[in-house]
Protein backbone atom coordinates (compact mmCIF):
# COMPACT_ATOMS: atom_id res chain seq x y z
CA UNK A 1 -180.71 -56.36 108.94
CA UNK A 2 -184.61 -56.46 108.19
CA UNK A 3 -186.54 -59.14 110.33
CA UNK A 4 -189.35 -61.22 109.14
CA UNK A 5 -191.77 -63.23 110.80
CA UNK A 6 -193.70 -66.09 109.10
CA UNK A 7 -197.31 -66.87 110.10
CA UNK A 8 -198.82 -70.15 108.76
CA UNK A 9 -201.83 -71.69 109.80
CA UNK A 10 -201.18 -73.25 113.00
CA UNK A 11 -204.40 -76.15 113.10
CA UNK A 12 -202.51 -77.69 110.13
CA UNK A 13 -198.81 -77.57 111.71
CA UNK A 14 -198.08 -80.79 111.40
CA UNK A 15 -198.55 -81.43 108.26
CA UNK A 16 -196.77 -78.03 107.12
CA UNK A 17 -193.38 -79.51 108.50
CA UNK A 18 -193.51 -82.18 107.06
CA UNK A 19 -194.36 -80.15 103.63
CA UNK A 20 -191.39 -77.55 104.68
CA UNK A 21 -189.11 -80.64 105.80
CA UNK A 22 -189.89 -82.33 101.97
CA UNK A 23 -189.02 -79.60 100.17
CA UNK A 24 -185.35 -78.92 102.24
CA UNK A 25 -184.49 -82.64 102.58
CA UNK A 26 -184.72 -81.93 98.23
CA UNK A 27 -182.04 -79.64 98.31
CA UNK A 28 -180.08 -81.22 100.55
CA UNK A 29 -180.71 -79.45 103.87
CA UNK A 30 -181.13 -81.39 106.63
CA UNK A 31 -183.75 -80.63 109.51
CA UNK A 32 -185.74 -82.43 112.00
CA UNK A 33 -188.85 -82.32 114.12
CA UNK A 34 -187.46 -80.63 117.43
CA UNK A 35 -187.61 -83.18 121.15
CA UNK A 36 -190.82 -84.33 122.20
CA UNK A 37 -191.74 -82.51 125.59
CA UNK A 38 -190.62 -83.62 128.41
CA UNK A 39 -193.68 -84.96 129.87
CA UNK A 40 -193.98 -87.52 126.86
CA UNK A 41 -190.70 -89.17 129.07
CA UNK A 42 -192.41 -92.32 131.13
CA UNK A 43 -191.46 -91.17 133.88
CA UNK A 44 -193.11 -87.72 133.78
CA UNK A 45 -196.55 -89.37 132.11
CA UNK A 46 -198.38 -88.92 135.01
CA UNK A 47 -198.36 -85.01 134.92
CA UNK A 48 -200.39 -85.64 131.51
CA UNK A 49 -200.28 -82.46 128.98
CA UNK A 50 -202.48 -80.24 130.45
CA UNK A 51 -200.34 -77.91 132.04
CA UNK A 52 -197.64 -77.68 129.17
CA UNK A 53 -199.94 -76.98 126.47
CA UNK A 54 -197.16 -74.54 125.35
CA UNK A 55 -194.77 -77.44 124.86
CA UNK A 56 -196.46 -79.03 122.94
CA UNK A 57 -197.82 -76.32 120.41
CA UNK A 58 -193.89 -75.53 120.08
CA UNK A 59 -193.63 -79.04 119.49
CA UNK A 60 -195.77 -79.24 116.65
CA UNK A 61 -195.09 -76.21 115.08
CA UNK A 62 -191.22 -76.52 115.36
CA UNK A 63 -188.54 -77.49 112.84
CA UNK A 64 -184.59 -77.27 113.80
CA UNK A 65 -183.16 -76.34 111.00
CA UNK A 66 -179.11 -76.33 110.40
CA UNK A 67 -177.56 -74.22 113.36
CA UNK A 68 -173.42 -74.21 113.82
CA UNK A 69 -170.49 -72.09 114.35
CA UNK A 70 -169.11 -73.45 111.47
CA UNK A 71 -171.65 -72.62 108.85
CA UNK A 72 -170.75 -69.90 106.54
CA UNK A 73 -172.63 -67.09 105.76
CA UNK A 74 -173.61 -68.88 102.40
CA UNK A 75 -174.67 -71.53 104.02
CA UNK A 76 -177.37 -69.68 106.38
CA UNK A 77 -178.59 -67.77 103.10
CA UNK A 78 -179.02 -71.32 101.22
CA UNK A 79 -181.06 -72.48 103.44
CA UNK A 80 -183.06 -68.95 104.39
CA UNK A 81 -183.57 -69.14 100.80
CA UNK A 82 -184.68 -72.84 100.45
CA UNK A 83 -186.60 -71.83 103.64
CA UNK A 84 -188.67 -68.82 101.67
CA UNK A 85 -189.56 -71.57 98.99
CA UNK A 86 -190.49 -73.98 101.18
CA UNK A 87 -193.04 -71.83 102.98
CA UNK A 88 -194.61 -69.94 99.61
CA UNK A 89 -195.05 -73.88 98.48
CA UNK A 90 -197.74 -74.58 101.53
């Protein structure tokens, strides 16, 4: 199986996902903006986000997208496909 990588502009990530998120929640597909770091927690706060600037791009630029043992095959190519659509629409 072929693997592809998608590259979109990452100093508009935000509002991509929310684009890409519109465009699944239409057909039905559920996904969601993945945690918040872990230094957005009050307790952690007073580490700040310099030092994690890698959590927080992944933040930004991440979706979680339907992921289970009992999805079929069909239902990982739905949303690959809805996924491909999604991403040609930004």
């Amino acid at each position: 199986m072929r693997s592809r990588k998608i590259c979109l502009d990452e100093s508009n990530m935000s509002s991509i996902g929310e684009m890409i998120q519109n465009v699944l929640k239409a057909r039905g597909i559920p996904s969601r903006r993945v945690f918040v770091p872990v230094t957005e927690f009050p307790h952690c706060k007073p580490r700040g986000k310099g030092s994690f600037r890698n959590s927080y791009k992944i933040y930004e630029g991440s979706l979680c997208l339907p992921c289970s043992t009992l999805n079929s095959r069909e239902d990982i190519y739905r949303v690959c496909a809805a996924l491909k659509d999604a991403v040609r629409k930004t």
